[in-house]
Protein backbone atom coordinates (compact mmCIF):
# COMPACT_ATOMS: atom_id res chain seq x y z
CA UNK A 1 62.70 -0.99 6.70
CA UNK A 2 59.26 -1.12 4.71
CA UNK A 3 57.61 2.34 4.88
CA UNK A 4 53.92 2.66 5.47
CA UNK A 5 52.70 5.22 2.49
CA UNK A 6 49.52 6.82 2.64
CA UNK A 7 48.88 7.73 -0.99
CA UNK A 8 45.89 10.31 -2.32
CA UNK A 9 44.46 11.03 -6.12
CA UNK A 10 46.67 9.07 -9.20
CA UNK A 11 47.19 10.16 -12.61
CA UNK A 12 47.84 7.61 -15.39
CA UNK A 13 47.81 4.62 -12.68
CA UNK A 14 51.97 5.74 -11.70
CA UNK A 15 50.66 5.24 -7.63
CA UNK A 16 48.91 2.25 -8.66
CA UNK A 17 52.23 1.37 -10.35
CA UNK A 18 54.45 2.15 -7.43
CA UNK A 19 52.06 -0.05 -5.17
CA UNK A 20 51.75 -2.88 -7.65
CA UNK A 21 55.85 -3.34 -7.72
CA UNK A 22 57.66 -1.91 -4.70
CA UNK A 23 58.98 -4.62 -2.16
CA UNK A 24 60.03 -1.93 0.43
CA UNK A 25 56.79 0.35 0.20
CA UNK A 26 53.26 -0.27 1.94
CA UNK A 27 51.16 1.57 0.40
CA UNK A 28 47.40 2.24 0.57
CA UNK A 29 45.79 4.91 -2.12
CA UNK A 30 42.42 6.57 -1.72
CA UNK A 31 41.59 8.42 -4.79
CA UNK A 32 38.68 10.46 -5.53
CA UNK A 33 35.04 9.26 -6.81
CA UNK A 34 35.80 8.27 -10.68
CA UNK A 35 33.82 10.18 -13.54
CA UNK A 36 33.32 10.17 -17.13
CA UNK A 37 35.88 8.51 -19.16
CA UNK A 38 38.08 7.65 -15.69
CA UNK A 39 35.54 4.69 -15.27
CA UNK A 40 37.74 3.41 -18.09
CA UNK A 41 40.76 4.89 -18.17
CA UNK A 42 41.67 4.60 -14.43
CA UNK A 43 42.14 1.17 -12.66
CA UNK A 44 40.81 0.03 -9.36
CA UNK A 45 42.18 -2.66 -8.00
CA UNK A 46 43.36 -2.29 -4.31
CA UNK A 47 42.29 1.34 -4.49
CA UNK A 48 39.87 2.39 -2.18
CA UNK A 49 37.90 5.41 -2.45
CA UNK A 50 36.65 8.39 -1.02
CA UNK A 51 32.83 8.63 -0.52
CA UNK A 52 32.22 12.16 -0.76
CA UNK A 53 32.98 14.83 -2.63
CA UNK A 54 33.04 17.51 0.12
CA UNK A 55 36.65 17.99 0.93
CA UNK A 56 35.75 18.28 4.98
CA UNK A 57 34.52 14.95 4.47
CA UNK A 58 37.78 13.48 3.18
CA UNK A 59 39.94 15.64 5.66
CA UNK A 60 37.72 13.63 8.71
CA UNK A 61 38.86 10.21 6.32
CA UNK A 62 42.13 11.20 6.50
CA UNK A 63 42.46 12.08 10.23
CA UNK A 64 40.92 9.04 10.99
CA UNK A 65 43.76 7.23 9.36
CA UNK A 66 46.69 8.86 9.28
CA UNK A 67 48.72 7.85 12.11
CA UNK A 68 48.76 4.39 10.82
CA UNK A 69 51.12 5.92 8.37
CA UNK A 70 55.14 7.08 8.17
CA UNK A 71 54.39 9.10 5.35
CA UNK A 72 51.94 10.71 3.11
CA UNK A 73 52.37 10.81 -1.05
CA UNK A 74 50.03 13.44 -3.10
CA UNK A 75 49.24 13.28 -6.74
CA UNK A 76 47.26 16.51 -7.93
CA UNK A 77 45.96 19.43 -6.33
CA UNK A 78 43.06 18.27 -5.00
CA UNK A 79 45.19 15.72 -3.02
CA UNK A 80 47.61 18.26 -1.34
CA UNK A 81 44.79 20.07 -0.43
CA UNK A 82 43.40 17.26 1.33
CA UNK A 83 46.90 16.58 3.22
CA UNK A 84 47.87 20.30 3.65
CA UNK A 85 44.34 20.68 5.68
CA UNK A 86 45.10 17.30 7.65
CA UNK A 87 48.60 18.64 8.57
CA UNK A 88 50.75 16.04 7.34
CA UNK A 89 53.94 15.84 5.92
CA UNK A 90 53.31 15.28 2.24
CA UNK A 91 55.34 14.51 -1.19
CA UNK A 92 54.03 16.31 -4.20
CA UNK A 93 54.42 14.19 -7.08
CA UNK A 94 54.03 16.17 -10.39
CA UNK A 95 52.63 15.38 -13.96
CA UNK A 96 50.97 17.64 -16.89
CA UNK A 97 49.32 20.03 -16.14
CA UNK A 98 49.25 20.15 -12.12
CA UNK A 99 52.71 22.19 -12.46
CA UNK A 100 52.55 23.66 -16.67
CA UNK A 101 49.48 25.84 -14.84
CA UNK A 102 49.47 25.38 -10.84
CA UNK A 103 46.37 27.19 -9.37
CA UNK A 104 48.47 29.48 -7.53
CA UNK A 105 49.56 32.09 -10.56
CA UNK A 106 47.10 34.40 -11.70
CA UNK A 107 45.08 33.17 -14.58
CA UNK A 108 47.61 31.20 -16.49
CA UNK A 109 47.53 30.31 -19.61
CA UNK A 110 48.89 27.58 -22.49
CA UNK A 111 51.27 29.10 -25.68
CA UNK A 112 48.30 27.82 -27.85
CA UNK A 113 45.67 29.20 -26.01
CA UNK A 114 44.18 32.46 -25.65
CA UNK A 115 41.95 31.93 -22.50
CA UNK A 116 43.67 31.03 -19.09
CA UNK A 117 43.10 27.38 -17.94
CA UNK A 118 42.51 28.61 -14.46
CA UNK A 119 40.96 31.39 -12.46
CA UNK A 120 41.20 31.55 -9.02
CA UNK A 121 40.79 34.54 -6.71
CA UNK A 122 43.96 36.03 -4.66
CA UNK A 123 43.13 34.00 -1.68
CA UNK A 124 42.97 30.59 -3.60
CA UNK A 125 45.99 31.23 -4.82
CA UNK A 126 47.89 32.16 -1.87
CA UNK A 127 46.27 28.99 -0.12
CA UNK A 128 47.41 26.87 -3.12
CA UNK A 129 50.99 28.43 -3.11
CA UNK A 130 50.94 27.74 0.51
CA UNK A 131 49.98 24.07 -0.09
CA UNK A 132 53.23 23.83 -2.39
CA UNK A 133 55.54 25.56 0.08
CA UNK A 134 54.80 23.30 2.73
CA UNK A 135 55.26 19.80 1.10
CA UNK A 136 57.80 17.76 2.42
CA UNK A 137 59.59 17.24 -0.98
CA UNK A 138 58.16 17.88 -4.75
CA UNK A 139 59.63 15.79 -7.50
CA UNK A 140 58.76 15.87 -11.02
CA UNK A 141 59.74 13.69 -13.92
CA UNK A 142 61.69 14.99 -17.63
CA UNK A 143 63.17 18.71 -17.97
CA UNK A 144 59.86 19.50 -19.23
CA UNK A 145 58.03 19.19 -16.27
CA UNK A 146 61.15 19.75 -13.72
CA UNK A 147 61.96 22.75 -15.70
CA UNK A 148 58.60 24.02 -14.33
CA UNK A 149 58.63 22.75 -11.13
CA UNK A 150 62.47 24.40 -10.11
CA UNK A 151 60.39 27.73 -10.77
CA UNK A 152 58.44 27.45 -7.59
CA UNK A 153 60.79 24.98 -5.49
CA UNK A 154 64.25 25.65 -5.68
CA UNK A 155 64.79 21.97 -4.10
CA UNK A 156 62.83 20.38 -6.91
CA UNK A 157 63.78 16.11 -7.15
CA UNK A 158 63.97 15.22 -11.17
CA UNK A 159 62.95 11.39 -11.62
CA UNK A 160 63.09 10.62 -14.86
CA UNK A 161 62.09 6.80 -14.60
CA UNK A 162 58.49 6.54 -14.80
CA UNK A 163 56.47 3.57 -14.62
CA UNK A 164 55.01 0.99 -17.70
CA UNK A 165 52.83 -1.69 -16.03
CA UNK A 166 54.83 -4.71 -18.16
CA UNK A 167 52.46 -7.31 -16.58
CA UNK A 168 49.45 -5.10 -18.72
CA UNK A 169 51.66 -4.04 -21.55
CA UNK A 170 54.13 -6.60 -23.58
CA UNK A 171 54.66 -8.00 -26.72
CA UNK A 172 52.87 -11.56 -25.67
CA UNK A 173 49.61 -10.06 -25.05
CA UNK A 174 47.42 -11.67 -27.08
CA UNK A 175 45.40 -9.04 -29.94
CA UNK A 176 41.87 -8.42 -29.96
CA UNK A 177 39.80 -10.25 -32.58
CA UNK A 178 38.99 -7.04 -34.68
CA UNK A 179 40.45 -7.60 -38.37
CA UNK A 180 41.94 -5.07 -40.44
CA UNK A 181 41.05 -3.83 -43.90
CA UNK A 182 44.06 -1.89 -44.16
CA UNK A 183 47.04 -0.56 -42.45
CA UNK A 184 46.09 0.68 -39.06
CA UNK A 185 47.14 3.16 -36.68
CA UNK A 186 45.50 3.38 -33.20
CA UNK A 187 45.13 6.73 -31.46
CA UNK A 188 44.75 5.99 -28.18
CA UNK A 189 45.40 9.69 -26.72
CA UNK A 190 43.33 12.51 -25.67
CA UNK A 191 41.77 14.45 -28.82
CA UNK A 192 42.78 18.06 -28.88
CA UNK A 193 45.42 20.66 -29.75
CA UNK A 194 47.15 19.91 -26.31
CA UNK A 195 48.19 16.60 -28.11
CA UNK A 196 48.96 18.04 -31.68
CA UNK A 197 46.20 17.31 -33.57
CA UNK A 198 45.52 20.17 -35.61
CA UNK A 199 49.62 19.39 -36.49
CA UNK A 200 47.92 15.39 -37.12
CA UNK A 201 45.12 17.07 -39.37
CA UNK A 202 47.54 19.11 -41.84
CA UNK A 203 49.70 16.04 -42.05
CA UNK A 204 47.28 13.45 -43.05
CA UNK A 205 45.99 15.00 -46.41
CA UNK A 206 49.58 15.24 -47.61
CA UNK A 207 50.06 11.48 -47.00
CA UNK A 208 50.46 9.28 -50.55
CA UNK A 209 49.72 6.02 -48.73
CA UNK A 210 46.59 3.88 -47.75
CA UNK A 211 46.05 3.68 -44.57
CA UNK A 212 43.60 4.30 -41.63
CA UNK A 213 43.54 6.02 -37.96
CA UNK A 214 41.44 5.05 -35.55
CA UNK A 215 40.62 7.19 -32.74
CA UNK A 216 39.53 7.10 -29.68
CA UNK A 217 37.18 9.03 -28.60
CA UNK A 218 38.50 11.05 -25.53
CA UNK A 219 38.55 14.96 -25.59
CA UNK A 220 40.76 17.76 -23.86
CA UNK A 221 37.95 20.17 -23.48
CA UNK A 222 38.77 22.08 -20.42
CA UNK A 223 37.60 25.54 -21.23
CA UNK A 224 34.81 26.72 -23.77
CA UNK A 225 37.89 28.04 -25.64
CA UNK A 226 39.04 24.02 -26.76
CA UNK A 227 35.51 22.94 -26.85
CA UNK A 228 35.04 25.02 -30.14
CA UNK A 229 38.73 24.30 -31.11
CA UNK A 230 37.66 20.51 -30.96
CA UNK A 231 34.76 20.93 -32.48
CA UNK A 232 36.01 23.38 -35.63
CA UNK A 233 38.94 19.73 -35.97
CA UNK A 234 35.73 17.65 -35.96
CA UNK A 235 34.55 19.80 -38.99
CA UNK A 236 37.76 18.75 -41.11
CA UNK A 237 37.82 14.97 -39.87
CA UNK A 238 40.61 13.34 -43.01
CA UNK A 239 39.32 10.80 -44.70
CA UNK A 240 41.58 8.34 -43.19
CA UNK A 241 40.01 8.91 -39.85
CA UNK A 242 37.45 6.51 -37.88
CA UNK A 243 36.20 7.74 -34.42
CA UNK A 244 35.97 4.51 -32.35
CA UNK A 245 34.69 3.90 -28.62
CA UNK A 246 36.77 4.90 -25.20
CA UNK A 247 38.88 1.69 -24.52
CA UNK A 248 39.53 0.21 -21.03
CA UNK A 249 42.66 0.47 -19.45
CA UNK A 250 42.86 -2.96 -18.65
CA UNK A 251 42.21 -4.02 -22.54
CA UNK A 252 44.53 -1.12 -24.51
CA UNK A 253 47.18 -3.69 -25.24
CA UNK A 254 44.83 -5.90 -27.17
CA UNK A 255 44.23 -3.09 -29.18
CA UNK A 256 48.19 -1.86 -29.31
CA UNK A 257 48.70 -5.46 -30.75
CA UNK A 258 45.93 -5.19 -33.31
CA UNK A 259 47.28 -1.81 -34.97
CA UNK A 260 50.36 -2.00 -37.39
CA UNK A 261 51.75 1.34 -35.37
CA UNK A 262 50.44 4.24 -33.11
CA UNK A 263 49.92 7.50 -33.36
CA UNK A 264 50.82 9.63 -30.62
CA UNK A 265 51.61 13.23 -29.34
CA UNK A 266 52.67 16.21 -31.79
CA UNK A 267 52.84 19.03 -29.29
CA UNK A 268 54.99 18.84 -26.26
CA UNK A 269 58.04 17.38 -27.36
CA UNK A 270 58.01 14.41 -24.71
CA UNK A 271 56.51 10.77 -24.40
CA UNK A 272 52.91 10.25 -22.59
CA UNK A 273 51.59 7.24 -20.62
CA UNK A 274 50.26 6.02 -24.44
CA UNK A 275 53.45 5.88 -26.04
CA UNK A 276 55.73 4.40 -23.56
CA UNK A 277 53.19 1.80 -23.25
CA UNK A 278 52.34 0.82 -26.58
CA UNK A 279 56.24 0.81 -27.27
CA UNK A 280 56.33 -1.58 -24.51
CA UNK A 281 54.20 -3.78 -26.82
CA UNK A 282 57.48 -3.63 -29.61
CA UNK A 283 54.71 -1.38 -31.51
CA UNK A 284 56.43 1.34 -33.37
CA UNK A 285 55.11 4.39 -32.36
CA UNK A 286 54.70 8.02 -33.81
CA UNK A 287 55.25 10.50 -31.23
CA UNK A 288 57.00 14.03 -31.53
CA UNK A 289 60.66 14.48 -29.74
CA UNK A 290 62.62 17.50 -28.91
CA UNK A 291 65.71 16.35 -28.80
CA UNK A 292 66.41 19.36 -26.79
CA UNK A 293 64.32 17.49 -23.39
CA UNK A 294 66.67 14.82 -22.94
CA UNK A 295 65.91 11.94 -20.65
CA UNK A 296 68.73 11.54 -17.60
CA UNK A 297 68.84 8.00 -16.52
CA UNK A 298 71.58 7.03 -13.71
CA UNK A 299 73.76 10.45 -14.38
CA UNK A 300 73.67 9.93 -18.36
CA UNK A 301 71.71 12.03 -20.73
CA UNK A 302 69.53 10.15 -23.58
CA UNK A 303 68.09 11.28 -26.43
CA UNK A 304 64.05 9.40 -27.03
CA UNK A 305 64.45 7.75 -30.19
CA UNK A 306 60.62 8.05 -30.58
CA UNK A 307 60.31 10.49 -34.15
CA UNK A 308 59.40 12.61 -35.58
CA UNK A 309 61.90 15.30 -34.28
CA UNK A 310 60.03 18.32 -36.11
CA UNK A 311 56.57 19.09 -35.33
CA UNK A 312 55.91 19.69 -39.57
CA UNK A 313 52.89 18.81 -41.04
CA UNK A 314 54.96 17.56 -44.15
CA UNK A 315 57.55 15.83 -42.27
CA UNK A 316 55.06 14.12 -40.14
CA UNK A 317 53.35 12.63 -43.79
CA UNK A 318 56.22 11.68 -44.63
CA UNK A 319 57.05 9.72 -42.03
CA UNK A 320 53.80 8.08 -41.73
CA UNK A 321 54.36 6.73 -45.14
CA UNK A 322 57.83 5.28 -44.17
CA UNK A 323 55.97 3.66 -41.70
CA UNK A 324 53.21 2.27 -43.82
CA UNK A 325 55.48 1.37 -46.84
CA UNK A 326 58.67 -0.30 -44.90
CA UNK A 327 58.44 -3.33 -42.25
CA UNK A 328 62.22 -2.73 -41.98
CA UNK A 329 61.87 0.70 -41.14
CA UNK A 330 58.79 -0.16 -38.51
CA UNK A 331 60.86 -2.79 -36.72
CA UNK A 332 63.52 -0.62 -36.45
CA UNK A 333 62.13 2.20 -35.22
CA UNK A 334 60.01 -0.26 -32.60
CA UNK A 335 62.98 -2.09 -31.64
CA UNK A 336 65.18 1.29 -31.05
CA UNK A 337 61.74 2.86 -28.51
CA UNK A 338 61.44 -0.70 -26.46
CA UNK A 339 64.99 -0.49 -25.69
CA UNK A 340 64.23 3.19 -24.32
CA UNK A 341 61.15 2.37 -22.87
CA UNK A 342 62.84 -0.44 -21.14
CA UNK A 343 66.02 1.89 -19.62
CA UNK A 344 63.65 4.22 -18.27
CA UNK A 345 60.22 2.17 -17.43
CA UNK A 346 61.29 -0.57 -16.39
CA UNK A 347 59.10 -1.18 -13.53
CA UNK A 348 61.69 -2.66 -10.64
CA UNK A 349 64.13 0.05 -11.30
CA UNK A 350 61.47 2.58 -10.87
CA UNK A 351 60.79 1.46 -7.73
CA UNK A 352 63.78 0.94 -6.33
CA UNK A 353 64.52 4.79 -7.48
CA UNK A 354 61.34 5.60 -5.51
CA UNK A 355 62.04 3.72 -2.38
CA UNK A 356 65.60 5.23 -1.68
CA UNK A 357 64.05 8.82 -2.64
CA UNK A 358 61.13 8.33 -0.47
CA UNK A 359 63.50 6.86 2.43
CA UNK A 360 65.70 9.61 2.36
CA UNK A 361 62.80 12.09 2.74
CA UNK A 362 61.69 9.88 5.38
CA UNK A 363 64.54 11.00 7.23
CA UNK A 364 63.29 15.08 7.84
CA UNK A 365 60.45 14.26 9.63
CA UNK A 366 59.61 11.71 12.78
CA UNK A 367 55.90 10.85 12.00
CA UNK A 368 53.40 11.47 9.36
CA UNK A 369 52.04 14.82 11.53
CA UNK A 370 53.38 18.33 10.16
CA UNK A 371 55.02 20.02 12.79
CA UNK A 372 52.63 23.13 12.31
CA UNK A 373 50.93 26.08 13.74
CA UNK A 374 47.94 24.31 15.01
CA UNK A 375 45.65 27.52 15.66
CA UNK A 376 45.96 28.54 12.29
CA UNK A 377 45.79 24.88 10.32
CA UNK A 378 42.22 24.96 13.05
CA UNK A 379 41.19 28.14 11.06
CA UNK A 380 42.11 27.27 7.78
CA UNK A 381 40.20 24.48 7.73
CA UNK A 382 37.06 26.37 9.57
CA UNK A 383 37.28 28.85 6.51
CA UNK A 384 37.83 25.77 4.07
CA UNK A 385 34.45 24.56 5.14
CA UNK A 386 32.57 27.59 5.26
CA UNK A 387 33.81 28.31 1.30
CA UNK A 388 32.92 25.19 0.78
CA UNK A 389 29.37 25.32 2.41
CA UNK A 390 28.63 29.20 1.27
CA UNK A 391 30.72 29.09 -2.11
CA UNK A 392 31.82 25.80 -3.73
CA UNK A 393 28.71 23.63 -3.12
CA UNK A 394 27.00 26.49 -5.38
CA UNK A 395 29.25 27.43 -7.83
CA UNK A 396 30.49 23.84 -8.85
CA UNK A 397 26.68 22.09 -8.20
CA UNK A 398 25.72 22.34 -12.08
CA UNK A 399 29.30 21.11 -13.31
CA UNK A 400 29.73 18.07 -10.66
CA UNK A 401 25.89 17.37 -11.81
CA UNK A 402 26.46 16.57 -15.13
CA UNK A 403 29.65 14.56 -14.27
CA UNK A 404 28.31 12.40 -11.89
CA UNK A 405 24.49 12.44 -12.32
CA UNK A 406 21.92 13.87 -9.83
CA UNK A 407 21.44 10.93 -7.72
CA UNK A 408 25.09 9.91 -7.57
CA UNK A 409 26.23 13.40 -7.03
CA UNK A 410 23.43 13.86 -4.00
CA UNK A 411 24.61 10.86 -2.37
CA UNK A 412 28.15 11.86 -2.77
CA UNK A 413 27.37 15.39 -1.22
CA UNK A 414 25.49 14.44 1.71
């Protein structure tokens, strides 16, 4: 049986991912108009897009679609919102920071932070607690995001497979033509403390090797608070450092292949979208590991070999100049990560994990339609437009202006 899969909003192309390589899913995403650095960082093909920004606008989409559909699939907030108000049966799917600081707890905050990330009122967050409560099924990938997750839903799915696109990331891609001075190390993750870097900035003037970093330029700057930490880092750039453009998804791996190794993560303790691509590439890759947050791949607990395991500024330099001064130790270490990368991203097994979870969930509910109170879903969304009319439209006009421009973000308004 193929399932039809209505799919809204994508984070690090996984949806795209699940689309591209599933034989038993039929899937068509909408995601939301692209901004900023997602122009380049997101991909597009066979993605189609909403045209508004108004979320009555993209409810109508959605109600004008839905029944074509056995089952809907949300990734972020934003999307359940959109399939809570169309009353359908939907699958939260949860990465980063969607469930580390849902919108439904009262101003939450990150252990390095001292400003919240969030602050809704008391009746957002009920209505965003309500959105969780009435998904179908939630499912979350590694303890550190399940962990979370089993807080709010005690019927939580762990995944732990998550997807590499191995037909955009592989060791035969071919490098870019950009030659090297020196040892390199690409960067190719978000700047900012949520990824380490003021761990990355103590480490590098300890380092007794020549080398340099180049990094992208990409920032976490969700609150005023990281703006100035960013731009205090951006004070003490190491010498080894060279700020380089934004690259496009769809030409990363040319640049994985062109670095000697890459630099990732030094805060979390777990492997991004960056890493467990570029270690697709048989690039050997810097990332920090608790070995605590084991991966669980068909009932067996595995430890990422990805290092360092200590988030020390003086361990780190130390292992960067392992890396620099031994090929042995490099091809190791890169050798040890693909094997990893390939038990737990492997893109078929992935889906097939998908397609019996998504089957089985199938299985609670006839159609795509929510079997709900329909007088008060007809209200909710009455008082979701009229926030949106009296409220939204004027407190999020300025912000949406300057990500989108005035034109585009008139036309996407109207």
């Amino acid at each position: 049986m193929t399932l039809k899969i209505l799919a809204l909003g994508d984070t690090a192309d996984n949806i795209i991912s699940l689309k591209k390589f599933s034989k038993n899913l039929e899937i068509h995403l909408i995601n939301f108009p692209r901004k900023q650095n997602a122009l380049l960082t997101h991909s597009t093909k066979g993605v189609e897009f909403f045209d508004s920004l108004l979320i009555s606008k993209q409810v109508e989409k959605v109600n004008q679609i839905k029944n074509k559909f056995d089952l809907c699939l949300v990734m972020s907030w934003a999307a359940a919102r959109i399939a809570y108000l169309a009353n359908l049966n939907y699958v939260m799917y949860f990465v980063g920071d969607d469930i580390i600081v849902p919108p439904f707890i009262k101003q939450p905050k990150i252990s390095y932070l001292s400003t919240p990330i969030l602050n809704h009122n008391l009746i957002e967050r009920k209505f965003y607690k309500r959105i969780l409560n009435k998904a179908i099924a939630c499912i979350a990938p590694t303890s550190e995001y399940f962990n979370e997750l089993k807080k709010y839903r005690k019927d939580a799915i762990r995944m732990d497979r998550i997807f590499v696109d191995v037909e955009l990331f592989n060791e035969h891609i071919k490098p870019n033509l950009n030659s090297k001075e020196k040892f390199t190390f690409l960067s190719a993750q978000r700047f900012g403390l949520e990824k380490g870097f003021d761990v990355i900035w103590n480490a590098l003037p300890l380092c007794k090797t020549d080398f340099q970093v180049l990094q992208v330029k990409w920032f976490i700057e969700r609150t005023e608070e990281e703006k100035e930490i960013n731009r205090k880092l951006l004070e003490k750039i190491p010498k080894q450092v060279k700020f380089i453009p934004l690259i496009k998804r769809e030409n990363l791996a040319r640049y994985f292949m062109s670095a000697d190794a890459i630099l990732g993560q030094m805060r979390a303790g777990i492997q991004g979208g960056i890493e467990r691509d570029a270690a697709n590439c048989k690039k050997p890759v810097i990332c920090y590991t608790d070995v605590n947050k084991k991966s669980i791949i068909d009932g067996e607990e595995i430890i990422p070999p990805f290092l360092p395991n200590s988030k020390n500024p003086k361990e780190l330099a130390l292992l960067i100049d392992k890396i620099v001064e031994s090929k042995e130790f490099r091809d190791n270490l890169s050798e040890k990560e693909y094997e990893y990368i390939k038990k737990i991203s492997e893109p078929n097994n992935v889906a097939h994990d998908w397609e019996k979870v998504l089957e089985k969930i199938h299985m609670k509910c006839s159609n795509i339609n929510r079997k709900d109170n329909i007088f008060r879903m007809k209200v909710e969304n009455l008082f979701a437009n009229f926030i949106e009319e009296v409220y939204y439209r004027k407190k999020m006009k300025n912000k949406n202006i300057q990500a989108w421009g005035k034109d585009n973000y008139q036309k996407l308004t109207n």
